[in-house]
Structure formats: structure tokens, C-alpha cells
Protein backbone atom coordinates (compact mmCIF):
# COMPACT_ATOMS: atom_id res chain seq x y z
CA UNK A 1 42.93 42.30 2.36
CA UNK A 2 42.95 45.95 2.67
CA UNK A 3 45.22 49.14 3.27
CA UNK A 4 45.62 52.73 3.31
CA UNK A 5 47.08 54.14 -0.03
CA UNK A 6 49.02 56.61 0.20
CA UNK A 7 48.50 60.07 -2.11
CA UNK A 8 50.54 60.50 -4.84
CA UNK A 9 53.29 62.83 -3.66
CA UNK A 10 53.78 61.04 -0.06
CA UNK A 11 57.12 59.62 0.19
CA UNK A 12 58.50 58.23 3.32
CA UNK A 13 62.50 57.59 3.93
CA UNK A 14 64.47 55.23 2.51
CA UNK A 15 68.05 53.73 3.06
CA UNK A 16 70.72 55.16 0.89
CA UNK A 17 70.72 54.19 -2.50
CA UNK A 18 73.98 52.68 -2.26
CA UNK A 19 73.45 50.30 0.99
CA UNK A 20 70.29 49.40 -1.40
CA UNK A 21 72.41 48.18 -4.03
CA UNK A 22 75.34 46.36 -2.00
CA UNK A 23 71.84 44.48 -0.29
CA UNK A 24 70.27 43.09 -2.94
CA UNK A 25 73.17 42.35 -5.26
CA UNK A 26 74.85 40.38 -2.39
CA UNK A 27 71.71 38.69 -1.99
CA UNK A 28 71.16 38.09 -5.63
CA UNK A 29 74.38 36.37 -5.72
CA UNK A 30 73.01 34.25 -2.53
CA UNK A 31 69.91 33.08 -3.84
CA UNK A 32 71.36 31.29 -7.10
CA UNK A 33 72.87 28.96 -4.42
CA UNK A 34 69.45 28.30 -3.13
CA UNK A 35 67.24 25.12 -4.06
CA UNK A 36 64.95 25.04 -7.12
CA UNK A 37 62.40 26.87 -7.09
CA UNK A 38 63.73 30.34 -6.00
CA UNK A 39 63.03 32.24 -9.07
CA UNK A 40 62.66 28.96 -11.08
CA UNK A 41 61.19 30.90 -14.63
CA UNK A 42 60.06 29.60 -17.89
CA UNK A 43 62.46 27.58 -20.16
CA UNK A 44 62.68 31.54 -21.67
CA UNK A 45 64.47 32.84 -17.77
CA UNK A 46 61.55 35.82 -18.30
CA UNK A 47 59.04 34.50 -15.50
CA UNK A 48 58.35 37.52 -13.44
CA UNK A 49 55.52 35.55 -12.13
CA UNK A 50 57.20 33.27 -10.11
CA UNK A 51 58.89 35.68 -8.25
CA UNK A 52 55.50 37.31 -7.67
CA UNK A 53 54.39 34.38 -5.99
CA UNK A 54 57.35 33.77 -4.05
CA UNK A 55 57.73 37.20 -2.36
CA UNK A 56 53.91 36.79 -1.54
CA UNK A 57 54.48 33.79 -0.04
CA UNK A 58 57.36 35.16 1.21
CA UNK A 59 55.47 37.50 3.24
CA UNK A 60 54.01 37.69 7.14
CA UNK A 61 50.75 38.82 7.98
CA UNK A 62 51.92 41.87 9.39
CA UNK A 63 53.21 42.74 5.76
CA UNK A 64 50.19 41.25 3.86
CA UNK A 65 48.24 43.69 5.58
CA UNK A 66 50.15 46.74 4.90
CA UNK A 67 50.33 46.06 0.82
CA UNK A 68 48.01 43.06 -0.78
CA UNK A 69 44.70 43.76 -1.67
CA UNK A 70 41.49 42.27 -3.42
CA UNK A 71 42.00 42.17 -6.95
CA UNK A 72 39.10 44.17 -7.69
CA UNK A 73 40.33 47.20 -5.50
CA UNK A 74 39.82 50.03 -7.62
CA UNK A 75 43.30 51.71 -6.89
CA UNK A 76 44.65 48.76 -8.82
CA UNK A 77 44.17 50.12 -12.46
CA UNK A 78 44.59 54.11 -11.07
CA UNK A 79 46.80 56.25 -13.80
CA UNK A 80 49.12 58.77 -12.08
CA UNK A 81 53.07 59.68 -12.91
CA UNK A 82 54.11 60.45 -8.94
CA UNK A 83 52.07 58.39 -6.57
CA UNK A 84 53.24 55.42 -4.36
CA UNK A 85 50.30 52.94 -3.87
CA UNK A 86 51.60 51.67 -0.32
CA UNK A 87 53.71 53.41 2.11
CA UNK A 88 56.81 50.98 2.56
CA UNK A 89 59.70 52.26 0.28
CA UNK A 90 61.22 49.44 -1.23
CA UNK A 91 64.42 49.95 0.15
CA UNK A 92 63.33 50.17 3.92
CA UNK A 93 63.74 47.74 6.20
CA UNK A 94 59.73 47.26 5.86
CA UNK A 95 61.27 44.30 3.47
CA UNK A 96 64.03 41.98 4.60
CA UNK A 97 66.96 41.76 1.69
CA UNK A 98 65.94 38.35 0.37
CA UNK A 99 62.64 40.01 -0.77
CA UNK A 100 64.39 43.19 -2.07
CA UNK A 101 66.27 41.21 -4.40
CA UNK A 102 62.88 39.64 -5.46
CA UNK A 103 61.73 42.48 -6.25
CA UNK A 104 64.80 43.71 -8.28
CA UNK A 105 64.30 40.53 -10.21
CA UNK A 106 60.38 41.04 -10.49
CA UNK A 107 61.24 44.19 -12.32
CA UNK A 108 64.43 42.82 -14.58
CA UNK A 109 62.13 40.29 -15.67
CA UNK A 110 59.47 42.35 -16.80
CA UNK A 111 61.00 44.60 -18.52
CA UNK A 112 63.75 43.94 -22.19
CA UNK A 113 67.46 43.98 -21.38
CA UNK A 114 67.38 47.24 -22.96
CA UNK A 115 64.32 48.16 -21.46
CA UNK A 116 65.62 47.47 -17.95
CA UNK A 117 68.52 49.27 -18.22
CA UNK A 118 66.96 52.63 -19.72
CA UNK A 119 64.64 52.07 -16.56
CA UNK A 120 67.13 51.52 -13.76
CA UNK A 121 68.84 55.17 -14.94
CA UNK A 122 65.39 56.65 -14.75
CA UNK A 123 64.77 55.51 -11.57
CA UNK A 124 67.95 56.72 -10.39
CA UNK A 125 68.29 60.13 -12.13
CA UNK A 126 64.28 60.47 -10.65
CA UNK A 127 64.33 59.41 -7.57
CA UNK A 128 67.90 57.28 -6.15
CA UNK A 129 67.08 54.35 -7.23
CA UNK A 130 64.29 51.84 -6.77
CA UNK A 131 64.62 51.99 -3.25
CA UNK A 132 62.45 55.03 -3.04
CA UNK A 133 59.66 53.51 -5.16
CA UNK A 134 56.62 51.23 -3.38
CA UNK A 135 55.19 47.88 -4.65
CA UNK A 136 51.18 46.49 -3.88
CA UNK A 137 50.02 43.04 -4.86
CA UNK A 138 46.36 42.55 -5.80
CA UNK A 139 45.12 39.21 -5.65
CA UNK A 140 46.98 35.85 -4.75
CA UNK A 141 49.71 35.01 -6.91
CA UNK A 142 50.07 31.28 -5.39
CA UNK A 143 46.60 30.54 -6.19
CA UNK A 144 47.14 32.82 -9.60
CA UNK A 145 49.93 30.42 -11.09
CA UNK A 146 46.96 28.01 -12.04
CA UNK A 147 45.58 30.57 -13.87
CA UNK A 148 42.19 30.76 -12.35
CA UNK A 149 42.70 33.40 -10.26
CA UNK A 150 43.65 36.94 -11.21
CA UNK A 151 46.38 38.68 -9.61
CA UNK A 152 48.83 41.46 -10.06
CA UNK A 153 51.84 43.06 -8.84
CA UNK A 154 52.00 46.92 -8.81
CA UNK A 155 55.03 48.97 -8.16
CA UNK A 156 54.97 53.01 -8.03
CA UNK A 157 56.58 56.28 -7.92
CA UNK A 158 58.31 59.40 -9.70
CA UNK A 159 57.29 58.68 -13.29
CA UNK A 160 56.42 54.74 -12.97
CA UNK A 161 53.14 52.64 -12.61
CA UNK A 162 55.11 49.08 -13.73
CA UNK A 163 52.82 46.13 -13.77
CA UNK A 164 52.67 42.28 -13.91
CA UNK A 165 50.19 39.90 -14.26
CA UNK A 166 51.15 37.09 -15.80
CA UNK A 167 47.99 37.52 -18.47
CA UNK A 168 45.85 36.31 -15.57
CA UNK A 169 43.32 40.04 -16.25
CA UNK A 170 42.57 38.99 -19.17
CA UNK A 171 41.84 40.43 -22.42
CA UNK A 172 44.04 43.84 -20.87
CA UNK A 173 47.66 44.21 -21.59
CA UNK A 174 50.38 45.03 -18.53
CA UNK A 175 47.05 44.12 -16.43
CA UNK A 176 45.92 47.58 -16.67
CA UNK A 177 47.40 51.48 -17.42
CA UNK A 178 50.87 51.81 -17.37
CA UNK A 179 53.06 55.10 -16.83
CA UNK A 180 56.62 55.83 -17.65
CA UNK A 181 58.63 59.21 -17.74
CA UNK A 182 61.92 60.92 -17.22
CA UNK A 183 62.11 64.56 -15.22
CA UNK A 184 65.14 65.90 -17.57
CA UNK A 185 64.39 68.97 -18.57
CA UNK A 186 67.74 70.51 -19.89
CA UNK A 187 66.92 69.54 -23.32
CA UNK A 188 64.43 67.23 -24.76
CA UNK A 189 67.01 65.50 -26.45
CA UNK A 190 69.05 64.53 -23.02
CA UNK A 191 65.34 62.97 -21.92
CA UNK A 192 65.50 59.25 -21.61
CA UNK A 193 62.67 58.77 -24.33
CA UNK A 194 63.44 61.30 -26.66
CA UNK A 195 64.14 58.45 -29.23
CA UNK A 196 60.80 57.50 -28.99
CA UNK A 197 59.40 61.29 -29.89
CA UNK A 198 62.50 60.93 -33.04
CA UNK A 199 60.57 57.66 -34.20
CA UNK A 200 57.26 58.48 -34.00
CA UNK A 201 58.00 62.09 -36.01
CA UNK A 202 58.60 59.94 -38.78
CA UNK A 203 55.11 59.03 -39.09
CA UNK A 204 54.42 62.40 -39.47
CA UNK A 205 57.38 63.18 -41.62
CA UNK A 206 56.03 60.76 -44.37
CA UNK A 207 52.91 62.03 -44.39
CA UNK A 208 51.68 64.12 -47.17
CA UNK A 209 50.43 67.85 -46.89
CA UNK A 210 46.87 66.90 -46.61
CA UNK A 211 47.38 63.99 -44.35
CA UNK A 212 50.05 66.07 -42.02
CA UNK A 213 47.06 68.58 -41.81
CA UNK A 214 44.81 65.82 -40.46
CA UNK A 215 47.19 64.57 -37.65
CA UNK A 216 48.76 68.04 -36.48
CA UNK A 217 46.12 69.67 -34.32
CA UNK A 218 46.69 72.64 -31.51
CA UNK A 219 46.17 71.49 -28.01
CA UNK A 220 46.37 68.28 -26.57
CA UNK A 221 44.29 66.38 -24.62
CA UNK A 222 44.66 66.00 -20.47
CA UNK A 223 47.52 63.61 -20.28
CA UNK A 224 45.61 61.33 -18.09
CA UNK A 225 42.84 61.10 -20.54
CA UNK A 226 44.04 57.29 -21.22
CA UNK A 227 40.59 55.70 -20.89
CA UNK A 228 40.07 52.94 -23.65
CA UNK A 229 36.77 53.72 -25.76
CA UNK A 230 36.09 50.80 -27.70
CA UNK A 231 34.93 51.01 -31.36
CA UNK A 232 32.32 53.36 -30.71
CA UNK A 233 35.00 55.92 -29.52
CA UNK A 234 36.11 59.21 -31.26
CA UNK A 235 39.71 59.26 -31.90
CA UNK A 236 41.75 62.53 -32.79
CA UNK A 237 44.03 62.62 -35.59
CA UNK A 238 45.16 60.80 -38.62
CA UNK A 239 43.71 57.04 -39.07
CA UNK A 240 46.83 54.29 -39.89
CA UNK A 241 44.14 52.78 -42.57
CA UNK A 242 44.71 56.36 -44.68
CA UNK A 243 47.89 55.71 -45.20
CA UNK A 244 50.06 54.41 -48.10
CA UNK A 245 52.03 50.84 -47.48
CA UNK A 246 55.02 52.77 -47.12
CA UNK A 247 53.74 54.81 -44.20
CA UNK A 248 52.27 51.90 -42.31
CA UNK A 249 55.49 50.15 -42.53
CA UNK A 250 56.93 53.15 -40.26
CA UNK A 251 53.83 52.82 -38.38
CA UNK A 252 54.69 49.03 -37.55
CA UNK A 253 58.17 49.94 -36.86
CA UNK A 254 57.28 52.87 -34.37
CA UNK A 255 54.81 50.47 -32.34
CA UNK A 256 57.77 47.72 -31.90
CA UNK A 257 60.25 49.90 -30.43
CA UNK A 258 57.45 51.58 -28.39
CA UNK A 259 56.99 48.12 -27.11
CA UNK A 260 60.58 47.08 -27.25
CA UNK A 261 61.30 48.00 -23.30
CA UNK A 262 59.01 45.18 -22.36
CA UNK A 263 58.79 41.33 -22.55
CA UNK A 264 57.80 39.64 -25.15
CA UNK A 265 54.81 38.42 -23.73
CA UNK A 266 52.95 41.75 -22.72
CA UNK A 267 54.18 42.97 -26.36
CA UNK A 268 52.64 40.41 -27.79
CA UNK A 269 49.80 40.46 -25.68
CA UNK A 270 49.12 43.99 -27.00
CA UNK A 271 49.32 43.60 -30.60
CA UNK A 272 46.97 40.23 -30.06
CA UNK A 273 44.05 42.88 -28.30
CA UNK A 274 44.57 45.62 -31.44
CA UNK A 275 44.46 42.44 -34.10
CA UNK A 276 41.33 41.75 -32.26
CA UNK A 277 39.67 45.18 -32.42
CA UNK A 278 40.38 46.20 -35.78
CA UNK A 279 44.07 45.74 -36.52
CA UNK A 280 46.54 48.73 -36.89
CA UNK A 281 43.97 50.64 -39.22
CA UNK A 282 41.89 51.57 -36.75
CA UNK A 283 44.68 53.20 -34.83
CA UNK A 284 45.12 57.56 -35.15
CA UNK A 285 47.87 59.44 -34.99
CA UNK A 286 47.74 62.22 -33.52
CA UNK A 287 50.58 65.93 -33.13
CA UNK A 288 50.04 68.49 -31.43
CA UNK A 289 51.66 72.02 -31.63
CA UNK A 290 51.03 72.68 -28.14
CA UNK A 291 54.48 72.23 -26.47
CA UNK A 292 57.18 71.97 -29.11
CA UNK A 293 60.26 72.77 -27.52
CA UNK A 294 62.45 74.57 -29.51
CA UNK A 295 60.06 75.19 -31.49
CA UNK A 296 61.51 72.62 -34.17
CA UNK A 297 58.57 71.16 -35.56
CA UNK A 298 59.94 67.61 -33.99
CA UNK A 299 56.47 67.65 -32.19
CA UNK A 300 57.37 66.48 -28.51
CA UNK A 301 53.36 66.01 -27.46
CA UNK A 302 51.47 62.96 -29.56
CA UNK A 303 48.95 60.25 -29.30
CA UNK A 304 48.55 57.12 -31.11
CA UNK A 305 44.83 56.21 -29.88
CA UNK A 306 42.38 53.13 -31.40
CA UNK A 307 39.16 50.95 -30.07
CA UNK A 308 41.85 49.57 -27.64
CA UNK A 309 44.70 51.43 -27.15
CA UNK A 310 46.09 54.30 -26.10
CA UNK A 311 49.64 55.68 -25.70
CA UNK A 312 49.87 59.56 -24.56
CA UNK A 313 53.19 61.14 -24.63
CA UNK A 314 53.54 64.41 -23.11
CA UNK A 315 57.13 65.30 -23.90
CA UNK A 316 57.28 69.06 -22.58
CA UNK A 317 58.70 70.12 -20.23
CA UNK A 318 59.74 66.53 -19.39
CA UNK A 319 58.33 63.35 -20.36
CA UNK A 320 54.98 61.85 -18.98
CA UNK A 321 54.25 58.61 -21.44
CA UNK A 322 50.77 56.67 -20.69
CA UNK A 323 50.09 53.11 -22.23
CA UNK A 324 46.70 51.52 -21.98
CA UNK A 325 45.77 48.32 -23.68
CA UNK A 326 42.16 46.71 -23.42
CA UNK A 327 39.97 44.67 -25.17
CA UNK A 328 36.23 44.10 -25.60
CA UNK A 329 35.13 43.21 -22.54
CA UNK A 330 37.65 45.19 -20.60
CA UNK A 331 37.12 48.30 -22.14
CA UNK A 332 37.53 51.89 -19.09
């Protein structure tokens, strides 16, 4: 299966954000009339999965050949915060409503309750809505569900690479890099993710003098320098394993509400790959004084960075956030 991809800033029209909405919550309400096995999930109602499989199947040809690809096409795991990996906006009429709503539900079920809410206001403050963002599946879910087959389901845009792969890549969290942001620049506190900057500056507020001097540093690295090094890698900043108990209990609390706008299972898939490589000890923390807005010392650029992880937040001017999970063998 193959298809142009488009480059990160192409965009084409979609229908109004509103007309979006009235579609695929009418059709929503439609489907849970339908027999079983329209989005039939796990005994848990967090499947995302099976709705994977159904829009694919779902599908014609015609649309199979505009946005599925082989799994190993190498746009799949690409890290960008603006790009749209297939031309169709999700709210054209390139997808009939039934499959709108799938995808609605693809992305509610990926995603925490709180998780999918902060998103849908992102995606509507950035960009109107999901209706202007684009989807790609990699793979073939139907023959994925067994779990022999690899397969994922990609969807795009201002400030999102979402992904879901029902741990079928394995050994790599999310199935590969994922990218989150918010364009508000009015003040970093009216950004969508400033709590996260608040909790992970109190890492760095319980450090001691010595240790802060370890994990501030001046200039940050590129923001889409997210590739996982393994053990062998060098790692800026402060290691978790030079801290007190007392600090590594904030550390474990930062990392679950980093994680908390996801499903359990990709959260738990991630701390499973760093208890594999190390544990949290070999994690660093990393400040940097480039970019402090306000100039407040609540540093709004950091990095937490290990053998197989790797979260990037660039939080001036607006937020860019980068997440990259990867084991052993899956390590790039």
C-alpha cells in the first residue's frame, strides 16, 4: 500500500467545525443501536483497537490507497509538531460520517477522560477541531487483532502525532514518537500543559544547591532531538539514582501525571520498557535557562531523558512536548 504524504504545513479544507460535530455525535448516538461488534472493546470499554480494525475494514479501495501503508514505511515513526501524514482532513467528505465517528472514538479511547478532554480543547483552540487534523494506518489491523501482525493507526496535525497500536510494535511504547502541544502564547500559565512545567519544577525545587547545579544547564537541545540511545547513550542533566528517597518520590509522581492523559495500557507499557532498561535511576533530569518566560526561574524548557526514554518539553513561546519510549531492540 502506498501514498503521497503530505509536508508538514499542507492543509487542505475542511467542513466547519460545527457541521463536524452535529455529524459524528448524531452518528455516535446511531451506532450504539447497531449489532455487536461495532466498537465491541475490552471488558475495560478502552479498546481503541477495535475501532482501528473496523474503520479499516470499513474502508474502499479507493480510500485504502490514499492513507494505509506498509508497516515498515518510514514516515510511520517521523517526529514533527505541524505535519498531516495524508491529505484527507478528517472532517471532509473524503470519510463518510459512520467512519468520522470511528475515528472520534479511536481517539476518546486512547487517550484518559481527562486526557481527552484537555486534548479536544487543544485541538480546537489549534486548529477547529479534529476535523482539520489527518489520520494514516500502517499495517492491517484485521489481521493485527491476532497479534501477529503489526499495525498502527496515526493521526496528525497542529501540535499532535497521536498513536495506537494495540502493543502489536513491540518492545516501543505509543508504537513510536509521540507529539503534543498547545499554540497559547499569552502567558505560559494560560498554556494547556503548563501544569505539567508546575510539576516537573518540583523536581528541581527539591533539589539541593549542588544537585540544582547539575540539572540547570544553558541551552537546550533541538526539540526534535527525541532519538532513544540505549544504555550506551549520554544523557544531560541530573541522574534520578542521585537523589534522596524523598526526591524520587516527586520524581514518580511527575512521571504519572505526565502519563496520566493516556490509557492505562500505553502507561503501563512505558514504565514496563524503563523497568527493563534500568529502572527510574537511570533517568536525567534536565533545566534549561534558555527560554524562561518571565524570567521566574519556573524553568518552562526541560528534559527527562534515560536508555529508553525521552520526553522534551519546549515550553517557550508555546508548548512543543515530545515522548519517545523504546526498548532494547527498538532502540532510534
Amino acid at each position: 500500500m502506498s501514498a503521497s504524504h503530505e509536508s508538514p504545513n499542507s492543509r487542505p479544507e475542511s467542513q466547519g467545525r460545527r457541521q463536524f460535530l452535529q455529524t459524528t455525535s448524531a452518528t455516535l448516538a446511531g451506532l450504539a443501536l447497531l449489532p455487536r461488534g461495532i466498537f465491541a472493546g475490552t471488558s475495560a470499554g478502552n479498546d481503541a483497537e477495535t475501532v482501528i480494525g473496523e474503520l479499516f475494514n470499513s474502508l474502499s479501495e479507493a480510500q485504502k490507497k490514499t492513507i494505509c501503508f506498509d508497516i515498515n514505511d518510514p514516515v510511520r515513526v517521523r517526529v514533527n509538531a505541524n505535519w498531516h501524514v495524508t491529505k484527507p482532513l478528517i472532517g471532509s467528505d473524503f470519510y463518510n460520517d459512520k467512519q468520522q465517528a470511528m475515528i472520534d472514538e479511536i481517539v476518546r479511547r486512547v487517550t484518559s477522560e481527562e486526557g481527552h478532554k484537555k486534548l479536544m480543547q487543544q485541538l480546537d483552540e489549534d486548529d477547529g477541531g479534529i476535523g482539520a487534523y489527518s489520520l494514516a494506518i500502517f499495517g492491517n489491523p484485521s489481521r493485527g487483532e491476532s497479534g501477529k501482525d503489526p499495525f498502527e493507526c496515526l493521526i496528525t496535525g497542529r501540535h499532535l502525532t497521536l498513536r495506537a497500536d494495540g502493543n502489536s510494535i513491540e518492545n516501543m511504547a505509543f508504537g513510536g514518537p509521540i507529539v503534543y502541544g498547545h499554540g497559547e502564547e499569552s502567558s505560559a500559565q494560560d498554556n494547556l500543559f503548563y501544569h505539567q512545567t508546575v510539576q516537573v519544577n518540583k523536581v528541581f525545587a527539591a533539589l539541593d544547591s549542588k544537585q540544582a547545579e547539575k540539572a540547570l544547564l544553558k541551552d537546550a537541545p533541538a526539540e526534535t532531538s527525541v532519538k532513544v540511545q540505549g544504555k550506551s547513550g549520554s544523557f544531560p542533566g541530573l541522574a534520578v539514582g542521585e537523589m534522596t528517597a524523598d526526591q524520587k518520590g516527586v520524581v514518580k509522581e511527575t512521571l504519572q501525571k505526565l502519563l496520566s492523559p493516556y490509557r492505562d495500557q500505553d502507561s503501563s507499557e512505558v514504565m514496563a520498557i524503563i523497568a527493563a532498561t534500568g529502572g527510574l535511576e537511570q533517568l536525567r533530569f534536565a533545566f534549561y535557562q534558555q527560554g524562561d518566560l518571565g524570567n521566574d526561574r519556573m524553568w518552562d524548557i526541560w528534559r527527562i531523558e534515560g536508555p529508553s526514554f525521552v520526553c522534551h518539553f519546549r515550553g517557550a513561546p508555546h508548548v512543543h512536548a515530545y515522548l519517545h519510549v523504546a526498548g532494547p531492540n527498538k532502540i532510534g
